[in-house]
Every structure is written in structure tokens, then in C-alpha cells.
N, C-alpha and C. Protein backbone atom coordinates (compact mmCIF):
# COMPACT_ATOMS: atom_id res chain seq x y z
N UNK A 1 6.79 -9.97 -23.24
CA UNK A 1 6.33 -10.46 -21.96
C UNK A 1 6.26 -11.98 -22.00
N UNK A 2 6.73 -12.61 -20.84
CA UNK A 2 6.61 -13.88 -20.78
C UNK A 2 5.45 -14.48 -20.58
N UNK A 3 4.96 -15.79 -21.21
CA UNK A 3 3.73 -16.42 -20.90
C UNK A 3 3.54 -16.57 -19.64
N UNK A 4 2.47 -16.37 -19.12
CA UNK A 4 1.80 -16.41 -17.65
C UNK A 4 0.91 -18.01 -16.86
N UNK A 5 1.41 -18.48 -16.13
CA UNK A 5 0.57 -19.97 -15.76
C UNK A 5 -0.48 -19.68 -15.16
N UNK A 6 -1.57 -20.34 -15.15
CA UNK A 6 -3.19 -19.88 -14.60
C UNK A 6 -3.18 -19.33 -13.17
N UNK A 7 -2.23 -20.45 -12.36
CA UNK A 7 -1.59 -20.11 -11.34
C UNK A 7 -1.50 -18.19 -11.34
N UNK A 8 -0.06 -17.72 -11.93
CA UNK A 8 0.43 -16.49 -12.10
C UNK A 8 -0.70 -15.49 -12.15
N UNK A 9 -1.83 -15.81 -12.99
CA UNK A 9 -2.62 -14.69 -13.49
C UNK A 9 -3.88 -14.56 -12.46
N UNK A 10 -3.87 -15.89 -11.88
CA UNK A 10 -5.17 -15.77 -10.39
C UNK A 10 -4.31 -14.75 -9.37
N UNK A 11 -3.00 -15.13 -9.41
CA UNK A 11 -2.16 -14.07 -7.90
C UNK A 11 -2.03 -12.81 -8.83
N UNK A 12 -2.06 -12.49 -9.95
CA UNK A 12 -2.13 -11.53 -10.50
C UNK A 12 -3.52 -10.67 -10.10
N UNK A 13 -4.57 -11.31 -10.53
CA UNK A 13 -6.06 -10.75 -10.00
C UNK A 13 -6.21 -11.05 -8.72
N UNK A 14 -5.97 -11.33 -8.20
CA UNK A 14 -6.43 -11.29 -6.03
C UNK A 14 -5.30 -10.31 -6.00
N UNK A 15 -4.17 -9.95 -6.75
CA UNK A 15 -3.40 -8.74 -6.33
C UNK A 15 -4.28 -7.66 -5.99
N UNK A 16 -4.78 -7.72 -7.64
CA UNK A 16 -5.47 -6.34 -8.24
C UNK A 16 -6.62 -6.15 -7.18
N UNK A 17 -7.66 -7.44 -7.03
CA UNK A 17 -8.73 -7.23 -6.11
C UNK A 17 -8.12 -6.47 -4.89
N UNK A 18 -7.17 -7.11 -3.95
CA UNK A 18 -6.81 -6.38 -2.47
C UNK A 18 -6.84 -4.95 -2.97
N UNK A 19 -5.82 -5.10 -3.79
CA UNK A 19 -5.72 -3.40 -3.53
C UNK A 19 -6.91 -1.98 -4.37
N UNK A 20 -7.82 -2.61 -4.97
CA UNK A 20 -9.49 -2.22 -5.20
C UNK A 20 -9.78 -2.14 -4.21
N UNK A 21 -9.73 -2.94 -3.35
CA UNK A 21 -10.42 -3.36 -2.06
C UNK A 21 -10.27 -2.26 -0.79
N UNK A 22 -8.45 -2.13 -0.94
CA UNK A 22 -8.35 -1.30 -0.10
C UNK A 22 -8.21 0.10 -0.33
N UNK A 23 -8.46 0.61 -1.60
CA UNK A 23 -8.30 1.72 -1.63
C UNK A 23 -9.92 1.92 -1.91
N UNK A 24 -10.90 1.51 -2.14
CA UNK A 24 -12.25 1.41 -2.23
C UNK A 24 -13.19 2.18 -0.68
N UNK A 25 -12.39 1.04 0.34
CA UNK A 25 -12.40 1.28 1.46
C UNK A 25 -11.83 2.66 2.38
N UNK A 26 -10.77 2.69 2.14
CA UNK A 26 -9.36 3.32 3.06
C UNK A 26 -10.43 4.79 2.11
N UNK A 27 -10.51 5.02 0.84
CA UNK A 27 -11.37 6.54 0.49
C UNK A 27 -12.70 6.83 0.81
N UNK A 28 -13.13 5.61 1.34
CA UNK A 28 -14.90 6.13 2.08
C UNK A 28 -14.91 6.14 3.06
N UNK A 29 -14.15 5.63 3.69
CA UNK A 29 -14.26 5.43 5.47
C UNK A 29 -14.39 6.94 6.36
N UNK A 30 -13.63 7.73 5.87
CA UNK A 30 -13.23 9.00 6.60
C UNK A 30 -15.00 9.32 6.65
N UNK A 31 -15.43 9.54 5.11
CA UNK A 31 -17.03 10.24 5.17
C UNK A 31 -17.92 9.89 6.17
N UNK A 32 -17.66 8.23 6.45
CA UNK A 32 -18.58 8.12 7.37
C UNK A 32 -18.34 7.75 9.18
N UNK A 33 -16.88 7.89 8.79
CA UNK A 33 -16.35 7.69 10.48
C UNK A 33 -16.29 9.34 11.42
N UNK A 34 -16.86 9.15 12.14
CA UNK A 34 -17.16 10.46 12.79
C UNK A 34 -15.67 10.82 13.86
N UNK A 35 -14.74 10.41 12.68
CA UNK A 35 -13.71 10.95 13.78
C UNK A 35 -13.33 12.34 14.17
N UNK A 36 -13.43 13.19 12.74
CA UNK A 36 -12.99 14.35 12.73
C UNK A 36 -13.71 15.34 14.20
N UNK A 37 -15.15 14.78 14.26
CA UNK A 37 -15.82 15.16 15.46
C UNK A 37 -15.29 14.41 16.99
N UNK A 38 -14.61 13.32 16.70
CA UNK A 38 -14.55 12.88 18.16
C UNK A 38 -13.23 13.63 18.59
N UNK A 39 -12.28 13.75 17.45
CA UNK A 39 -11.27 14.20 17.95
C UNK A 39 -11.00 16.07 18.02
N UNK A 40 -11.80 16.27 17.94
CA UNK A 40 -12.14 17.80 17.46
C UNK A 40 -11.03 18.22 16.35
N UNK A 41 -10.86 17.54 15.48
CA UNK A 41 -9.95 17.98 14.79
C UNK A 41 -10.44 18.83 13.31
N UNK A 42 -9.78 19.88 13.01
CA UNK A 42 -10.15 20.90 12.08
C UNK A 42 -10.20 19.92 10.73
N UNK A 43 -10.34 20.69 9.07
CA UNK A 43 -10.13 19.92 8.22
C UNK A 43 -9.05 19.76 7.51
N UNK A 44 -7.94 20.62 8.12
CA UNK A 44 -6.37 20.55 7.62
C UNK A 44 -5.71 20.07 8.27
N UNK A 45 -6.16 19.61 9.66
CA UNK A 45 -5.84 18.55 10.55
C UNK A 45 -6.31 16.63 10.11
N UNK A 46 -7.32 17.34 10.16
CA UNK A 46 -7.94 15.34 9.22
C UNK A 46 -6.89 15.01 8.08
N UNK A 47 -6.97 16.20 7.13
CA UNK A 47 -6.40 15.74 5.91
C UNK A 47 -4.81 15.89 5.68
N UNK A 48 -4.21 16.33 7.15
CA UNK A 48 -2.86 16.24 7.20
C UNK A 48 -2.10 14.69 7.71
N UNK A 49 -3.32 13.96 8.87
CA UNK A 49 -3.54 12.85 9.06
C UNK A 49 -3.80 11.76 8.16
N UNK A 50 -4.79 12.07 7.19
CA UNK A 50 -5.26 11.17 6.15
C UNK A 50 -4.17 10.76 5.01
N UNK A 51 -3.26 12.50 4.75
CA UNK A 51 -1.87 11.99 4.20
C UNK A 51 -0.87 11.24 4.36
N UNK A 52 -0.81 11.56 6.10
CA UNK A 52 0.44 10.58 6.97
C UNK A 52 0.18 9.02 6.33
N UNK A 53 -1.15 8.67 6.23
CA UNK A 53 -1.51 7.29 5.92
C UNK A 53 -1.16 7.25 4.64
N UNK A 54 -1.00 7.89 3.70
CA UNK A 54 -0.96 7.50 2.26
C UNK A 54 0.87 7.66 2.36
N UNK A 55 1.22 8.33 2.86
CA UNK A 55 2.51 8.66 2.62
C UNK A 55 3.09 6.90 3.61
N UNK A 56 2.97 7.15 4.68
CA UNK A 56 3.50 5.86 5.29
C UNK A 56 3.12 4.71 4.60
N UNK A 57 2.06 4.48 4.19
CA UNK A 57 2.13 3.25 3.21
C UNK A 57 2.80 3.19 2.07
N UNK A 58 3.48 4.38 1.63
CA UNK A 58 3.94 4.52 0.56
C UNK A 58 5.60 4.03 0.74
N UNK A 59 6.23 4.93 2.15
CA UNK A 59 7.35 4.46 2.21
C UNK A 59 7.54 3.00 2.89
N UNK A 60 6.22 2.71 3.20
CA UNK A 60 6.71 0.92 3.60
C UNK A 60 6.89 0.14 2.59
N UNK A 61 6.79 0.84 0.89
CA UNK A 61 7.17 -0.46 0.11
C UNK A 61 8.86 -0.12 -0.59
N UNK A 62 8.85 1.37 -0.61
CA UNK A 62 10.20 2.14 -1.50
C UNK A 62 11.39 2.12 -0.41
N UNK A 63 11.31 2.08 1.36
CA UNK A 63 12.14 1.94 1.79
C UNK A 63 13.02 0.58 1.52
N UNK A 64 11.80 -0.33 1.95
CA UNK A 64 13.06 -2.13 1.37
C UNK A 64 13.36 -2.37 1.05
N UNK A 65 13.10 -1.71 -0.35
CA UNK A 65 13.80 -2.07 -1.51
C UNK A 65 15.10 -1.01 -1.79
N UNK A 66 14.92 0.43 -1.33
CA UNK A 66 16.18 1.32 -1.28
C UNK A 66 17.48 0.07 -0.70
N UNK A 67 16.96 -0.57 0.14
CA UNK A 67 17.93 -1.41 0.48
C UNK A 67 18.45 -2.61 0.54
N UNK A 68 17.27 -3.34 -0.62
CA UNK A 68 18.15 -4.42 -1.03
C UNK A 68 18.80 -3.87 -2.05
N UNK A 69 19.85 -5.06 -2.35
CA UNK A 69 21.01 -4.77 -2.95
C UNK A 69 21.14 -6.70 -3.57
N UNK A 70 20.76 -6.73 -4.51
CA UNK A 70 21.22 -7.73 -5.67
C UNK A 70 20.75 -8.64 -4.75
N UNK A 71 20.00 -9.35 -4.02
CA UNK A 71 19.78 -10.31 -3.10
C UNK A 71 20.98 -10.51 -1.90
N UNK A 72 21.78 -9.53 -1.79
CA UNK A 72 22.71 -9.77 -0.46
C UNK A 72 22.30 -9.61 0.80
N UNK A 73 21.12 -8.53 0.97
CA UNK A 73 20.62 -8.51 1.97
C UNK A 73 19.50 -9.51 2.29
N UNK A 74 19.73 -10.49 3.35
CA UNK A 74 19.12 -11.43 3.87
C UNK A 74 17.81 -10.66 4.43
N UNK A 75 16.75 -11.41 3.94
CA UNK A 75 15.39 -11.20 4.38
C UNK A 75 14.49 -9.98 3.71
N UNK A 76 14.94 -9.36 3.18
CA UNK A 76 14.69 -8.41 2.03
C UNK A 76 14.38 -8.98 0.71
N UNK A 77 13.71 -8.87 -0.42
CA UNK A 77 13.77 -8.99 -1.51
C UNK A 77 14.58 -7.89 -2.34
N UNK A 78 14.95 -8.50 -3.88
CA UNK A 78 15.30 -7.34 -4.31
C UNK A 78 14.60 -7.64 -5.58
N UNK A 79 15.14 -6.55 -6.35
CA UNK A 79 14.53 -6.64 -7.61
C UNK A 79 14.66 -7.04 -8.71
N UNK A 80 16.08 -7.56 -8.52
CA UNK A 80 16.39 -9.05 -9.60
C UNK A 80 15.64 -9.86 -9.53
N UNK A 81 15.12 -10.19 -8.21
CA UNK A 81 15.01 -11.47 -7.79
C UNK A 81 13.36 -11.50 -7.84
N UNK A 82 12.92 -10.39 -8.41
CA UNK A 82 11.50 -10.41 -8.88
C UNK A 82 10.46 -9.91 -7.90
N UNK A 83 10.90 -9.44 -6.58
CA UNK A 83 10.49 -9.21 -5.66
C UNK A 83 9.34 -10.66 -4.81
């Protein structure tokens, strides 16, 4: 592994923090948001919903990259290029 600049390793940890942050959040919220009651929705309904969210966040990072291609595609990163 290559040496890291103080720089590198602070965007390294505020990485790590956001995403503590948001998965900290995004897993307690449901307990105390009274949606399942506003929307009358059952509990294989909530948690078919609660998936959509994990799954769509999931393909918003594996789709862009399915399609960069060596940095040819403009405005995309790829993964040579370190993302």
C-alpha cells in the first residue's frame, strides 16, 4: 500500500464518518417514524419498501461504473482512474 498524505487519511475518515452516519441513522429512523401507521402499510410492505432503499442505493454506485470504460466515458469515473 502506498503512503497516505494527512490530507488522504482526513478524506479517508469523514468518508468513514458519513457513511456511520448514515447508516446509524437510515437503521433507526423507521422505529421511530410512524410511517408504517400513516400509510397503513402491513410489515412486508414497510420492509419491501425499506429494501427498495437499500437496493437503489446500491445500484446508484455499481451502475456507473458498469459503464465506465478506461476513462472514455466523459463524466463518469472509472476505475483506473481511481474513481
Amino acid at each position: 500500500m502506498l503512503a497516505q498524505t494527512t490530507s488522504q487519511k482526513m478524506v479517508r475518515w469523514a468518508v468513514l464518518a458519513m457513511f456511520f452516519a448514515n447508516g446509524a441513522v437510515l437503521t433507526n429512523w423507521p422505529a421511530v417514524f410512524p410511517i408504517q401507521t400513516g400509510l397503513t402499510l402491513s410489515e412486508s410492505e414497510l420492509g419491501l419498501a425499506l429494501m427498495g432503499m437499500a437496493v437503489g442505493a446500491g445500484l446508484s454506485i455499481v451502475v456507473p461504473l458498469a459503464f465506465s470504460t478506461a476513462g472514455n466515458t466523459p463524466g463518469l469515473p472509472s476505475i483506473e482512474s481511481g474513481l
